[in-house]
PDB file of N, CA and C in Angstrom:
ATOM      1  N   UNK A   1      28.640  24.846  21.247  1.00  0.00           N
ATOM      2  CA  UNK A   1      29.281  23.561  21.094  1.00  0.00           C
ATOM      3  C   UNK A   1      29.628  23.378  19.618  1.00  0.00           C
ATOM      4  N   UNK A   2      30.614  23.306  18.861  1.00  0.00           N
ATOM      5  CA  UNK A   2      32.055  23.795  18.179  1.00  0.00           C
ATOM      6  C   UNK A   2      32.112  22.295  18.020  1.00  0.00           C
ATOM      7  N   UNK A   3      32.040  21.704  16.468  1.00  0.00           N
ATOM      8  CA  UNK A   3      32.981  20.718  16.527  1.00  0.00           C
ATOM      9  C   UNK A   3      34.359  20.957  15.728  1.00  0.00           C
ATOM     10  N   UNK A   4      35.492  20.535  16.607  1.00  0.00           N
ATOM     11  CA  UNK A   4      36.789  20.720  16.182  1.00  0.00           C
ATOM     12  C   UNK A   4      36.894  19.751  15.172  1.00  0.00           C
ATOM     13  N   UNK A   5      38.122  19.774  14.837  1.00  0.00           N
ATOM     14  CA  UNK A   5      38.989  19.251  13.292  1.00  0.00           C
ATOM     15  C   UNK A   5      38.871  18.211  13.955  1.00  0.00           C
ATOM     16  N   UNK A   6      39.870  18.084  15.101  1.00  0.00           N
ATOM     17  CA  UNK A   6      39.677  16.615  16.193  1.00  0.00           C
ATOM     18  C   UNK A   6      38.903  16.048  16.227  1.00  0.00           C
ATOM     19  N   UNK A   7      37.413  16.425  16.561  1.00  0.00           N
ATOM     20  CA  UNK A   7      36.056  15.363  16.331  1.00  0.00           C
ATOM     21  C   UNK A   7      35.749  15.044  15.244  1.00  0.00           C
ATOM     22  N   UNK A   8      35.775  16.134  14.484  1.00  0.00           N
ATOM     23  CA  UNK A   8      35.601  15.528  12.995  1.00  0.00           C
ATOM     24  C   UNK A   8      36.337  14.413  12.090  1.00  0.00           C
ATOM     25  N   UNK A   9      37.681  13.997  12.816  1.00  0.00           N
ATOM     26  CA  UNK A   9      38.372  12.888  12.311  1.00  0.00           C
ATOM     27  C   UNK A   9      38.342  11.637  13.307  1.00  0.00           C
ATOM     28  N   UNK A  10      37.346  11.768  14.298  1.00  0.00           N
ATOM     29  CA  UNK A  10      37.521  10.773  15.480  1.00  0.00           C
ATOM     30  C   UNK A  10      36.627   9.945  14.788  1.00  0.00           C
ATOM     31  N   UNK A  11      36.640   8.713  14.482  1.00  0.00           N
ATOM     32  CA  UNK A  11      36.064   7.556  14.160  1.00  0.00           C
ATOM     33  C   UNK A  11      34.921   7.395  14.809  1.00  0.00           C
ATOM     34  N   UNK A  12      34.893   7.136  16.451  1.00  0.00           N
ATOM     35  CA  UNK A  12      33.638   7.248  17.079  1.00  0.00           C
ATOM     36  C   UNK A  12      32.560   8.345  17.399  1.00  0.00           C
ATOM     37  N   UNK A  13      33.067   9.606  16.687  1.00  0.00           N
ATOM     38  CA  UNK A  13      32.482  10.600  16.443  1.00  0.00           C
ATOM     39  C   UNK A  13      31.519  10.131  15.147  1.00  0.00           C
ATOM     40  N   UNK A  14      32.023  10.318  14.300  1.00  0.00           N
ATOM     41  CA  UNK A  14      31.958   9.824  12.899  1.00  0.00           C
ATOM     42  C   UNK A  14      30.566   8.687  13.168  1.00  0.00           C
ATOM     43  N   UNK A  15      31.115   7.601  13.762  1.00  0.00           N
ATOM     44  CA  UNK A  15      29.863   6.588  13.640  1.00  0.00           C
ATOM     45  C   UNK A  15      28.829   7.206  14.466  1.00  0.00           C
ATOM     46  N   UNK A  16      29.028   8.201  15.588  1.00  0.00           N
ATOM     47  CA  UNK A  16      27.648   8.198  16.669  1.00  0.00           C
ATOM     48  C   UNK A  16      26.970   9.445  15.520  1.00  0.00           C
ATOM     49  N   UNK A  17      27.598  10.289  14.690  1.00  0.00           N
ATOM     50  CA  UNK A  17      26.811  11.334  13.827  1.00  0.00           C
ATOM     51  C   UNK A  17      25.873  10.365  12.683  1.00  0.00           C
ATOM     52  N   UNK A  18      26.659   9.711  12.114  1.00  0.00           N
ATOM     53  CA  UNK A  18      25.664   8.664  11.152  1.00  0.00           C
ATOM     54  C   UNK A  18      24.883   7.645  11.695  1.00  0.00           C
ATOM     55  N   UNK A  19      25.284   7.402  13.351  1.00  0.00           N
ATOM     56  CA  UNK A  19      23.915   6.924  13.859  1.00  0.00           C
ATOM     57  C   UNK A  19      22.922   7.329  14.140  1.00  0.00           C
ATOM     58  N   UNK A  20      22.967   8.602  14.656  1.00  0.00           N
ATOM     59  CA  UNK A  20      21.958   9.439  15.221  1.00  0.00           C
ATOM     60  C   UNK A  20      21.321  10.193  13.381  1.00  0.00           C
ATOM     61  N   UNK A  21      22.068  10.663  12.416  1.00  0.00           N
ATOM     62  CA  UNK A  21      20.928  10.324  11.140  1.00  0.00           C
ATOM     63  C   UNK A  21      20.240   9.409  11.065  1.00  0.00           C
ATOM     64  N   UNK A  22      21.224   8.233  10.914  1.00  0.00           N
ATOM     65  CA  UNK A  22      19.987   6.964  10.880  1.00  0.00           C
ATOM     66  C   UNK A  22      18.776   6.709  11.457  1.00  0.00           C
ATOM     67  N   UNK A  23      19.283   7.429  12.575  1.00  0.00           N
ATOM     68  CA  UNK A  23      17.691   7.039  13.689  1.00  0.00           C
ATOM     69  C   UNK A  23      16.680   7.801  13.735  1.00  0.00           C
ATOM     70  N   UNK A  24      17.125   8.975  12.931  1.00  0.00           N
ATOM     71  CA  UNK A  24      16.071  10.077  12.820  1.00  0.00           C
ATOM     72  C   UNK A  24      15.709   9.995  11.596  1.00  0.00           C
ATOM     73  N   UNK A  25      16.170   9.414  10.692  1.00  0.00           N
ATOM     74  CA  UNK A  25      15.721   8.586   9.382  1.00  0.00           C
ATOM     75  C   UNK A  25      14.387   7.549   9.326  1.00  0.00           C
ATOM     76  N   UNK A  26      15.018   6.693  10.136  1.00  0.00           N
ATOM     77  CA  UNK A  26      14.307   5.959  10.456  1.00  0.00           C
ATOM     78  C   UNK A  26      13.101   5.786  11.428  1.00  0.00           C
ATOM     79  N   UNK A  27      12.685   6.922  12.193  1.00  0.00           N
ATOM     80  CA  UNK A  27      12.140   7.308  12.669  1.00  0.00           C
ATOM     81  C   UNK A  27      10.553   8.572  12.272  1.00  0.00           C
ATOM     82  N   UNK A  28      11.310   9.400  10.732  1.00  0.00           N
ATOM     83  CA  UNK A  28      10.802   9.951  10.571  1.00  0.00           C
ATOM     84  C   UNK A  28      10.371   8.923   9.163  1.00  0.00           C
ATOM     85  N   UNK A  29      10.732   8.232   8.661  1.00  0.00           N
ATOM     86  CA  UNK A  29      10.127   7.123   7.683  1.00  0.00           C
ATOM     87  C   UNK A  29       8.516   6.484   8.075  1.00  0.00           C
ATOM     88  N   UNK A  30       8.934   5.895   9.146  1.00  0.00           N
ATOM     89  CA  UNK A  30       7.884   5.207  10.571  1.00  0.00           C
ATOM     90  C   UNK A  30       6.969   6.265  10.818  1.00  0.00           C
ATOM     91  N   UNK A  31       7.135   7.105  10.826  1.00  0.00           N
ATOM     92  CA  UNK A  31       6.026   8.403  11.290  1.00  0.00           C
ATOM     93  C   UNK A  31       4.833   8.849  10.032  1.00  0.00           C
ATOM     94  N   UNK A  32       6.002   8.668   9.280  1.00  0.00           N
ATOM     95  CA  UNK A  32       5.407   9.115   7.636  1.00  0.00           C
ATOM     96  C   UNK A  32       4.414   7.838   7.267  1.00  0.00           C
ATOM     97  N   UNK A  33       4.813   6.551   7.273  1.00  0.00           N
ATOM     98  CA  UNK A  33       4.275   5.493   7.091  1.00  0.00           C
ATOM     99  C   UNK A  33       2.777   5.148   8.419  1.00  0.00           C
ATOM    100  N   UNK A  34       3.444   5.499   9.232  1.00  0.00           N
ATOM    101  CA  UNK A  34       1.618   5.493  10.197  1.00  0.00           C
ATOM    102  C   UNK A  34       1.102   6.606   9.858  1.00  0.00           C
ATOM    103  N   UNK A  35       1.277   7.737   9.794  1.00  0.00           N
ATOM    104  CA  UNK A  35       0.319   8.570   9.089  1.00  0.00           C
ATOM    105  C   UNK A  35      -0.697   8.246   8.227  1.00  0.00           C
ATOM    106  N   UNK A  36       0.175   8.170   7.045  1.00  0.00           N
ATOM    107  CA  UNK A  36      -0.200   7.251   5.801  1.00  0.00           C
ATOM    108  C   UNK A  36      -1.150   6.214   5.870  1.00  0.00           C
ATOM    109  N   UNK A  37      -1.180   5.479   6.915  1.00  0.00           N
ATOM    110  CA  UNK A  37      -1.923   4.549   7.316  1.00  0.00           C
ATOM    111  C   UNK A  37      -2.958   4.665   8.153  1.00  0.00           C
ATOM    112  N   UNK A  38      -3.038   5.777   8.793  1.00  0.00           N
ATOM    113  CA  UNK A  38      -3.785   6.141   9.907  1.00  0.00           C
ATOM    114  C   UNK A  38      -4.967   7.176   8.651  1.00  0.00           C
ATOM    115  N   UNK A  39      -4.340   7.712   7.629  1.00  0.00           N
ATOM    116  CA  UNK A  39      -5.285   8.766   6.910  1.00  0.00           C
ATOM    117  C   UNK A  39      -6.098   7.708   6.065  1.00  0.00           C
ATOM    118  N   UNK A  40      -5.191   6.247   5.862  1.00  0.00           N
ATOM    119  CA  UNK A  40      -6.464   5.671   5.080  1.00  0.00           C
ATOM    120  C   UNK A  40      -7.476   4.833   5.837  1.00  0.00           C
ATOM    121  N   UNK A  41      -7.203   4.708   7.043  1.00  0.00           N
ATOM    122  CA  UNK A  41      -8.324   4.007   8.123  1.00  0.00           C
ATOM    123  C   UNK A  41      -9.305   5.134   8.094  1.00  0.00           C
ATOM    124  N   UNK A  42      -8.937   5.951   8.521  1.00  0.00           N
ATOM    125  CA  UNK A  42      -9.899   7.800   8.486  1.00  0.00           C
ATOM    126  C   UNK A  42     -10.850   7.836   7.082  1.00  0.00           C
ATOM    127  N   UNK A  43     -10.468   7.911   6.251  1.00  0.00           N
ATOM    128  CA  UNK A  43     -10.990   7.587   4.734  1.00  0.00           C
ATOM    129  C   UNK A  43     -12.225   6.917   4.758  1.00  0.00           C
ATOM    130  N   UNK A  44     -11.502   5.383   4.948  1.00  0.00           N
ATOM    131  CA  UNK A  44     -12.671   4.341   5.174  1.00  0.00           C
ATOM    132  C   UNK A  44     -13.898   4.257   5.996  1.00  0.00           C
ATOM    133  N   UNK A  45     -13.856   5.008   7.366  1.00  0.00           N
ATOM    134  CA  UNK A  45     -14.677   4.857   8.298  1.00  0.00           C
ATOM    135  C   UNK A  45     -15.346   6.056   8.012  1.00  0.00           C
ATOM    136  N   UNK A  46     -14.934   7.266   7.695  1.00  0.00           N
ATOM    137  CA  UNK A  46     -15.541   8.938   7.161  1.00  0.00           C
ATOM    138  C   UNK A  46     -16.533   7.256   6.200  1.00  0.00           C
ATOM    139  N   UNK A  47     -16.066   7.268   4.710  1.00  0.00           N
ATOM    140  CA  UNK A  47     -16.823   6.894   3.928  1.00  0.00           C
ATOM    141  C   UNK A  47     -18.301   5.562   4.188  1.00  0.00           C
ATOM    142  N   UNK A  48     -17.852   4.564   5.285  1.00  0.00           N
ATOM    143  CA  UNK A  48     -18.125   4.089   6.217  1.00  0.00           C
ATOM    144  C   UNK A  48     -19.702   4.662   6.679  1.00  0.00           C
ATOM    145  N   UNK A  49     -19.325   5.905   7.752  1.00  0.00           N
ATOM    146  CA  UNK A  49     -20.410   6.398   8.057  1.00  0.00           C
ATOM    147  C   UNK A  49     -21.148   7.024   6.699  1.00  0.00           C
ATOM    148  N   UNK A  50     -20.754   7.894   6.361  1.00  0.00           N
ATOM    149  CA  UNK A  50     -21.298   8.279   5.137  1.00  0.00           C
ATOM    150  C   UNK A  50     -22.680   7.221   4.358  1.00  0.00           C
ATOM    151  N   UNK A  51     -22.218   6.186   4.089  1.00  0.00           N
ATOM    152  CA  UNK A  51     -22.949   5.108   3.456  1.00  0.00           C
ATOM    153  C   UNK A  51     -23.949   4.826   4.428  1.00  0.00           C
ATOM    154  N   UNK A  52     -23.775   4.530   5.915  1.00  0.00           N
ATOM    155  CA  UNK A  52     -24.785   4.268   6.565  1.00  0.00           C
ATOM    156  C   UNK A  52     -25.870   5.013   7.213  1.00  0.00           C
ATOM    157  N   UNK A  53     -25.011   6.217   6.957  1.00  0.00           N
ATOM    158  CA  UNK A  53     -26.165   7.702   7.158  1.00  0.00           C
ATOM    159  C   UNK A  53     -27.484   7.939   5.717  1.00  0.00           C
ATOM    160  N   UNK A  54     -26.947   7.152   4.668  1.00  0.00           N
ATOM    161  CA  UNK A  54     -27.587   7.437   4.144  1.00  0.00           C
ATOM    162  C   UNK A  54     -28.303   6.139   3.523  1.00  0.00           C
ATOM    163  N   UNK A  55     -28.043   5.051   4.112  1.00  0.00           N
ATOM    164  CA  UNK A  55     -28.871   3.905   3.644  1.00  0.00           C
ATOM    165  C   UNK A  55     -30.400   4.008   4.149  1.00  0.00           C
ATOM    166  N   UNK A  56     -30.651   4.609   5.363  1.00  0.00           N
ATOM    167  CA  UNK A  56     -32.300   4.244   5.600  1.00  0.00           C
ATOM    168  C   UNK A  56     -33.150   5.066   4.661  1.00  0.00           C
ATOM    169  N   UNK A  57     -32.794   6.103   4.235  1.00  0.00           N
ATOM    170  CA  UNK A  57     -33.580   6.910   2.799  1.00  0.00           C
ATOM    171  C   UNK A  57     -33.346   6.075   2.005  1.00  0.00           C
ATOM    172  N   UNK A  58     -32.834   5.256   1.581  1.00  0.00           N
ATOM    173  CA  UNK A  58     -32.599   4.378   0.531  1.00  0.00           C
ATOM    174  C   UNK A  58     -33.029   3.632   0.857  1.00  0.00           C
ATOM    175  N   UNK A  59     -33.456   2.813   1.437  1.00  0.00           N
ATOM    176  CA  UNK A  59     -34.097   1.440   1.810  1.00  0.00           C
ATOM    177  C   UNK A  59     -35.259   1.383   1.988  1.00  0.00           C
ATOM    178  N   UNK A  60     -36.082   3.035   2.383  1.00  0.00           N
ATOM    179  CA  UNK A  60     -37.248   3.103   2.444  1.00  0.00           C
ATOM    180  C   UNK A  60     -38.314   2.612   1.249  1.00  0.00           C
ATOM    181  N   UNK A  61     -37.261   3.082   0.219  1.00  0.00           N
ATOM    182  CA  UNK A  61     -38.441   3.040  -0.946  1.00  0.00           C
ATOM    183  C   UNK A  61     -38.543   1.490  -1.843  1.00  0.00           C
ATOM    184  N   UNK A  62     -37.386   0.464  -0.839  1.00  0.00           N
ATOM    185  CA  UNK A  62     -37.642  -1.063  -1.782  1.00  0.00           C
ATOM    186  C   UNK A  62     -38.367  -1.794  -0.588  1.00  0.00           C
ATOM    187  N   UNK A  63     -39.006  -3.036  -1.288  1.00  0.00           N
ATOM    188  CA  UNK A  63     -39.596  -4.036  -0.489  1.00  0.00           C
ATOM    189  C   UNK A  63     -38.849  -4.192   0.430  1.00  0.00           C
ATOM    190  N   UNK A  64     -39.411  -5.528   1.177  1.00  0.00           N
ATOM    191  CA  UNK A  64     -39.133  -5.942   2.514  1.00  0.00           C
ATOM    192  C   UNK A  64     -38.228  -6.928   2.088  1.00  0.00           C
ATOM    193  N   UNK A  65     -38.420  -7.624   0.960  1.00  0.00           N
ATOM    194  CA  UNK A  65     -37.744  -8.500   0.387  1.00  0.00           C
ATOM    195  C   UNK A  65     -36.254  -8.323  -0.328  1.00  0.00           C
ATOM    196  N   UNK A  66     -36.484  -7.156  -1.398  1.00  0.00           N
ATOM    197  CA  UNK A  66     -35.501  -6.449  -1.535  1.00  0.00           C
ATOM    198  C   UNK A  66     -34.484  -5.707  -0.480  1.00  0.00           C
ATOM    199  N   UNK A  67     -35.083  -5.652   0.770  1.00  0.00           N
ATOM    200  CA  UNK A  67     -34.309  -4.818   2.099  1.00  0.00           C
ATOM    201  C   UNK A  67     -32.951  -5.871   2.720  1.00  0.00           C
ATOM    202  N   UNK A  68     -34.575  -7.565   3.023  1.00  0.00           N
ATOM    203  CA  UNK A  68     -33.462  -8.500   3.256  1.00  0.00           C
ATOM    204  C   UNK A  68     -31.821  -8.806   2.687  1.00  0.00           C
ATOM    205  N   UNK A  69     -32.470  -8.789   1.006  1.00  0.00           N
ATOM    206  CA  UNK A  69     -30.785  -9.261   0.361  1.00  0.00           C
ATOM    207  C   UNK A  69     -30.387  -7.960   0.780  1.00  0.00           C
ATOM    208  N   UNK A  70     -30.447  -6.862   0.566  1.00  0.00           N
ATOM    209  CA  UNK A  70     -29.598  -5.781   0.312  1.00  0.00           C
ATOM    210  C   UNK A  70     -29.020  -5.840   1.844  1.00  0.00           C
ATOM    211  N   UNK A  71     -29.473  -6.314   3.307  1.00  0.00           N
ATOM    212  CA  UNK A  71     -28.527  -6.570   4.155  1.00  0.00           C
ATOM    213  C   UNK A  71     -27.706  -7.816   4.170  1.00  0.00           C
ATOM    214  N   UNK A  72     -28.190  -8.635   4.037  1.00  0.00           N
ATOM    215  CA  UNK A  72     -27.268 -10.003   3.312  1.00  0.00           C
ATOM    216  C   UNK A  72     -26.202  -9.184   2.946  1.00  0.00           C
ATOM    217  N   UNK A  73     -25.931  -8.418   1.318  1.00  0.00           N
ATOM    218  CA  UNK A  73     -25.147  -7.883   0.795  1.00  0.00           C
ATOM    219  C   UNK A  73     -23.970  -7.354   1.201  1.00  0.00           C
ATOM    220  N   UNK A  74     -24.587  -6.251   1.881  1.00  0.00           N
ATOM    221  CA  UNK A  74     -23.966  -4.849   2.820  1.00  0.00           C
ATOM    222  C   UNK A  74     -22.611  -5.765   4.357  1.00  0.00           C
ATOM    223  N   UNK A  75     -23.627  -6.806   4.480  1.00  0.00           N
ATOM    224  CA  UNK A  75     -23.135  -7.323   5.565  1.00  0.00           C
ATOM    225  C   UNK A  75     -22.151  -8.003   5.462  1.00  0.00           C
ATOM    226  N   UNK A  76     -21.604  -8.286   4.319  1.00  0.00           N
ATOM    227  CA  UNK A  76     -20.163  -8.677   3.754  1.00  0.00           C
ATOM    228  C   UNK A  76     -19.078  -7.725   3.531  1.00  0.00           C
ATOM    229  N   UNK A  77     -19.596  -6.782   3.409  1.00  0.00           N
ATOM    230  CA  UNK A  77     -19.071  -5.288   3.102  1.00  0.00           C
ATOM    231  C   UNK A  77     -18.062  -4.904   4.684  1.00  0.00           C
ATOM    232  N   UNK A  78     -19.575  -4.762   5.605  1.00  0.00           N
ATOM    233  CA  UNK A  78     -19.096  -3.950   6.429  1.00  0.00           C
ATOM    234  C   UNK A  78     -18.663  -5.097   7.948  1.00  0.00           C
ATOM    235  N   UNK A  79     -18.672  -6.262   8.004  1.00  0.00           N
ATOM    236  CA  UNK A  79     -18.043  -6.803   8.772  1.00  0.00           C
ATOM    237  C   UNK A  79     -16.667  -7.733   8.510  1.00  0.00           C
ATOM    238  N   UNK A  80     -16.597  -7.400   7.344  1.00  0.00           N
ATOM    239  CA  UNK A  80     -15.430  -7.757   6.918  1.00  0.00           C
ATOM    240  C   UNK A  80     -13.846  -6.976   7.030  1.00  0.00           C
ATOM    241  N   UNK A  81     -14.170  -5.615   7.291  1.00  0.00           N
ATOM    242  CA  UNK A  81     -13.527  -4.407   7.533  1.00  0.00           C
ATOM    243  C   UNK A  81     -12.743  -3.992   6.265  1.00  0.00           C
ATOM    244  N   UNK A  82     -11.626  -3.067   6.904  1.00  0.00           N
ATOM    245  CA  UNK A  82     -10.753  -2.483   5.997  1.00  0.00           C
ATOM    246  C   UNK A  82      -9.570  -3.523   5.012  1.00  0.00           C
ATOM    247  N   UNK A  83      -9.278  -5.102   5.910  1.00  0.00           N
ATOM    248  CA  UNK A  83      -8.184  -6.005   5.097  1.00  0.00           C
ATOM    249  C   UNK A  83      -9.175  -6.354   3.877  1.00  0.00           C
ATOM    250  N   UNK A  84     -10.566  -6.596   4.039  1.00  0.00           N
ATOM    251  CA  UNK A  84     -11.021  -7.288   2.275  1.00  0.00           C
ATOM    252  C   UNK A  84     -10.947  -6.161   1.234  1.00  0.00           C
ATOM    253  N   UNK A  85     -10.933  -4.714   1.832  1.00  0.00           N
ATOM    254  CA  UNK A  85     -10.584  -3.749   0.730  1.00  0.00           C
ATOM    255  C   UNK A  85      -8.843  -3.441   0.365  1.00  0.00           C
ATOM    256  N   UNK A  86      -8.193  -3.710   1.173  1.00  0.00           N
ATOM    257  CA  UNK A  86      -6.653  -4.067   0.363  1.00  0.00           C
ATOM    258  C   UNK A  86      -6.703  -4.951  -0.136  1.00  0.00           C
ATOM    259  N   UNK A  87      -7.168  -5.925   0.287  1.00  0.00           N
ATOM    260  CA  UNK A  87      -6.841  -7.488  -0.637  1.00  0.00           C
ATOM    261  C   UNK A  87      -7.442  -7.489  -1.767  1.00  0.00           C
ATOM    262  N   UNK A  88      -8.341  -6.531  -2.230  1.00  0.00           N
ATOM    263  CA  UNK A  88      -9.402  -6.069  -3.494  1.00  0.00           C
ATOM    264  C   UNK A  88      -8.082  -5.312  -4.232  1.00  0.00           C
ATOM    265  N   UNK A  89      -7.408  -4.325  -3.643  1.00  0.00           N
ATOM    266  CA  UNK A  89      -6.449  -3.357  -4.104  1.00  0.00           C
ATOM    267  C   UNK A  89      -4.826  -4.075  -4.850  1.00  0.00           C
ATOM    268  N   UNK A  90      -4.810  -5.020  -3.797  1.00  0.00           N
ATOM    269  CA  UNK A  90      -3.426  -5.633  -4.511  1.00  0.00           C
ATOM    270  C   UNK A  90      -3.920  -6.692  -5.515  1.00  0.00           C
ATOM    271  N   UNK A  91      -4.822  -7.279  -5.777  1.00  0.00           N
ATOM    272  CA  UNK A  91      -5.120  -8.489  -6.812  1.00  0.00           C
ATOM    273  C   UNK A  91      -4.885  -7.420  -7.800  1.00  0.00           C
ATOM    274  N   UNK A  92      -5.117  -6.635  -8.767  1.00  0.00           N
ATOM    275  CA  UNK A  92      -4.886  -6.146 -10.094  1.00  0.00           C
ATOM    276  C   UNK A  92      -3.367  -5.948 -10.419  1.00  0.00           C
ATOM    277  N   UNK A  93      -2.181  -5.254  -8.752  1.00  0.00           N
ATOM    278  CA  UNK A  93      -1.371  -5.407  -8.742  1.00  0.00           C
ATOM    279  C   UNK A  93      -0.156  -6.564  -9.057  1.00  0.00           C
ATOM    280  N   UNK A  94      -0.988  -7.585  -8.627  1.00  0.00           N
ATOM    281  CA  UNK A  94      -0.179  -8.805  -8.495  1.00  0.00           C
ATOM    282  C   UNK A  94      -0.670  -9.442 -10.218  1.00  0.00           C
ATOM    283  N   UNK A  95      -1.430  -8.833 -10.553  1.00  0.00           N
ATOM    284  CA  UNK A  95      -1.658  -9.589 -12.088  1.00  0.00           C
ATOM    285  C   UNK A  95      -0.976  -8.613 -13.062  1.00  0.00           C
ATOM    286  N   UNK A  96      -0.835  -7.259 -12.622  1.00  0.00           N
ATOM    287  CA  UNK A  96       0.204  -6.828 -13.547  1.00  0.00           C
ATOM    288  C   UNK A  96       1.586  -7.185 -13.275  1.00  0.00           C
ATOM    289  N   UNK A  97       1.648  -7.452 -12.186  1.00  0.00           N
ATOM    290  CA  UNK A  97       3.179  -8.045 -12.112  1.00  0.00           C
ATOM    291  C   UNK A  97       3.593  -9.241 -12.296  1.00  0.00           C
ATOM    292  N   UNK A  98       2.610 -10.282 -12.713  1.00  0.00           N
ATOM    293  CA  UNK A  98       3.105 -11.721 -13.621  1.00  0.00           C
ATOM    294  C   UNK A  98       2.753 -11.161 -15.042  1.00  0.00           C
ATOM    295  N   UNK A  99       1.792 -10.296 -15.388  1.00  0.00           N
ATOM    296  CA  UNK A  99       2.069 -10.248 -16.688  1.00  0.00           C
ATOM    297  C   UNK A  99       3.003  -9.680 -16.743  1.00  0.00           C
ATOM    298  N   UNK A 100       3.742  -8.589 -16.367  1.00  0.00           N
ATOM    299  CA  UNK A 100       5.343  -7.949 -16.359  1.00  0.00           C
ATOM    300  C   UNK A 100       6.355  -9.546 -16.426  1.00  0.00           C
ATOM    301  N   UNK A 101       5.835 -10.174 -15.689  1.00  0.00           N
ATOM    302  CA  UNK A 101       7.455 -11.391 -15.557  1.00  0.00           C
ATOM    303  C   UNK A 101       7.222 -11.903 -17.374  1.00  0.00           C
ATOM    304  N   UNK A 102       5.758 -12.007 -17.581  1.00  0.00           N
ATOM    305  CA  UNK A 102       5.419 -13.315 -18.504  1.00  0.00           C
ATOM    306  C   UNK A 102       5.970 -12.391 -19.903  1.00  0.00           C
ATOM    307  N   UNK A 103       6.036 -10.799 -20.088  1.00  0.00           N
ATOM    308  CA  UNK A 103       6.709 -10.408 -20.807  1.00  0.00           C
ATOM    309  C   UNK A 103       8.036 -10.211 -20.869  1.00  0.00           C
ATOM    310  N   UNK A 104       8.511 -10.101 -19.809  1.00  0.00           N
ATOM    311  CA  UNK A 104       9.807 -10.218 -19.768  1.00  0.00           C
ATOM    312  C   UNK A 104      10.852 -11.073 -20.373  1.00  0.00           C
ATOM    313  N   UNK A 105      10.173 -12.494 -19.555  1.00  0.00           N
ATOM    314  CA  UNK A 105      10.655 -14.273 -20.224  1.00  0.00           C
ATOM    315  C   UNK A 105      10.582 -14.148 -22.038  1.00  0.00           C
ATOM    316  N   UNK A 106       9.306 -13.292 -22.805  1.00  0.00           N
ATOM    317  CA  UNK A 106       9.159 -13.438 -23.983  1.00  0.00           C
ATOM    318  C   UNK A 106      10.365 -12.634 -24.333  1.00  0.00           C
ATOM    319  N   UNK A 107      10.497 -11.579 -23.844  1.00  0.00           N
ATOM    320  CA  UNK A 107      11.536 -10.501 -24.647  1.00  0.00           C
ATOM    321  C   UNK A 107      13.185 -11.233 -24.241  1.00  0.00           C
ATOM    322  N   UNK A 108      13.428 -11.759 -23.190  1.00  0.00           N
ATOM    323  CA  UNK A 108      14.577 -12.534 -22.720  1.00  0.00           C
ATOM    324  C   UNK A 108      14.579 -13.261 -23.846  1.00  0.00           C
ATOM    325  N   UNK A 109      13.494 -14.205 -24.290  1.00  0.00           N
ATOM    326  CA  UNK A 109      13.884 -15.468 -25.411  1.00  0.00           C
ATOM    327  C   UNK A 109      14.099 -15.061 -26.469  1.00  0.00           C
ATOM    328  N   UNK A 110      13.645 -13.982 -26.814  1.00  0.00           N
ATOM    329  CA  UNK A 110      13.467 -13.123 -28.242  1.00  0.00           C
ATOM    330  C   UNK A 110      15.316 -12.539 -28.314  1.00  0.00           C
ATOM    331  N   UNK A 111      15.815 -11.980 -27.106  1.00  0.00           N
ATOM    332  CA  UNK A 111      17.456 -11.549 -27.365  1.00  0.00           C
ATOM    333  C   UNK A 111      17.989 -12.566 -27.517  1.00  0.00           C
ATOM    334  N   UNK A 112      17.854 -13.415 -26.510  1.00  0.00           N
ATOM    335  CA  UNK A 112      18.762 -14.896 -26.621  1.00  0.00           C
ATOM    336  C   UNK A 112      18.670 -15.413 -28.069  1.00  0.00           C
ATOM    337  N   UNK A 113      17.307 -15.164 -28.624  1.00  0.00           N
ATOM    338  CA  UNK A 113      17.564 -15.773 -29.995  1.00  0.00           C
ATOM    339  C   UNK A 113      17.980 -14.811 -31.274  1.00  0.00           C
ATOM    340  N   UNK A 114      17.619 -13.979 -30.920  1.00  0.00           N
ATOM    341  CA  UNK A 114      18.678 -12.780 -31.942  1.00  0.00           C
ATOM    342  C   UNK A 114      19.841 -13.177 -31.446  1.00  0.00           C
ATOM    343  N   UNK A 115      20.260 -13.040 -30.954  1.00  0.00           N
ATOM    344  CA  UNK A 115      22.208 -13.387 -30.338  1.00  0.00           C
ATOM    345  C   UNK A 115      22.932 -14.646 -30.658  1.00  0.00           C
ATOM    346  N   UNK A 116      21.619 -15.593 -30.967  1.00  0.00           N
ATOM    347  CA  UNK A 116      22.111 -16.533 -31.495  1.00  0.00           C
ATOM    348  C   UNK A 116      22.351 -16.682 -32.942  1.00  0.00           C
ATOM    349  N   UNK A 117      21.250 -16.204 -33.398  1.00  0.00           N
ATOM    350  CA  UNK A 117      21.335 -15.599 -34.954  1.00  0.00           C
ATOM    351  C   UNK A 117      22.122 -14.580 -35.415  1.00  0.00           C
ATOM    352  N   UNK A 118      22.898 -14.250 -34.493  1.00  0.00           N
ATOM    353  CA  UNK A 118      24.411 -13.086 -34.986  1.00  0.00           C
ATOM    354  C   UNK A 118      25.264 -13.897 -34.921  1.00  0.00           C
ATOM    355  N   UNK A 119      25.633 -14.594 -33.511  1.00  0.00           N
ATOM    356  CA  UNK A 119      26.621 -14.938 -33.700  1.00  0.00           C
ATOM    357  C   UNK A 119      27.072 -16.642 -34.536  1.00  0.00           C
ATOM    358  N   UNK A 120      26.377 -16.419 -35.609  1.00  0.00           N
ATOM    359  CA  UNK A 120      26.374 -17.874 -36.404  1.00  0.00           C
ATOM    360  C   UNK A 120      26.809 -17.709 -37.643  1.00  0.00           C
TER     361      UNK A 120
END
């Protein structure tokens, strides 16, 4: 299956070839992105167990008292799930990006006022 000169100038040729990229674009974007997402749920719960395999050797050797808070503690940790550890991840993000605006506004006022001081 040969595409002729003919299909190649047919308009509805033309759009169904750049649709069918698109969709396999967009498709393989979506695939890439749950992956991505699926390897950091995997991460968390590997690390997850990890921690809880190894808390009762650790807990052995503090009080009863010390045991209590340290589940108090833990128990914020781990029933809270995987959203309180993004929402930990984007706060530093979101503060470099108002300090990015809050420098910006300074360097904006700083041209505006050189520009004013040229052209005077």
């Amino acid at each position: 299956m040969s595409c002729t000169e003919k299909q190649i100038n047919d308009p509805y040729f033309i759009f169904c070839f750049f649709s069918l990229i698109v969709s396999i674009s967009a498709l393989l974007t979506y695939l890439i992105r749950e992956r991505k997402r699926l390897t950091t749920l995997h991460d968390h719960y590997k690390r997850t167990h990890l921690e809880l395999e190894a808390l009762p050797d650790y807990m052995f050797e503090l009080s009863e008292k010390q045991r209590q808070e340290l589940v108090i503690d833990l128990a914020k940790n781990y029933f809270s799930g995987l959203s309180n550890d993004n929402k930990s991840n984007q706060s530093p993000e979101s503060d470099n990006a108002s300090e990015a605006v809050t420098y910006l506004k300074i360097l904006s006022d700083n041209i505006k006022s050189l520009n004013d001081k040229l052209t005077k």
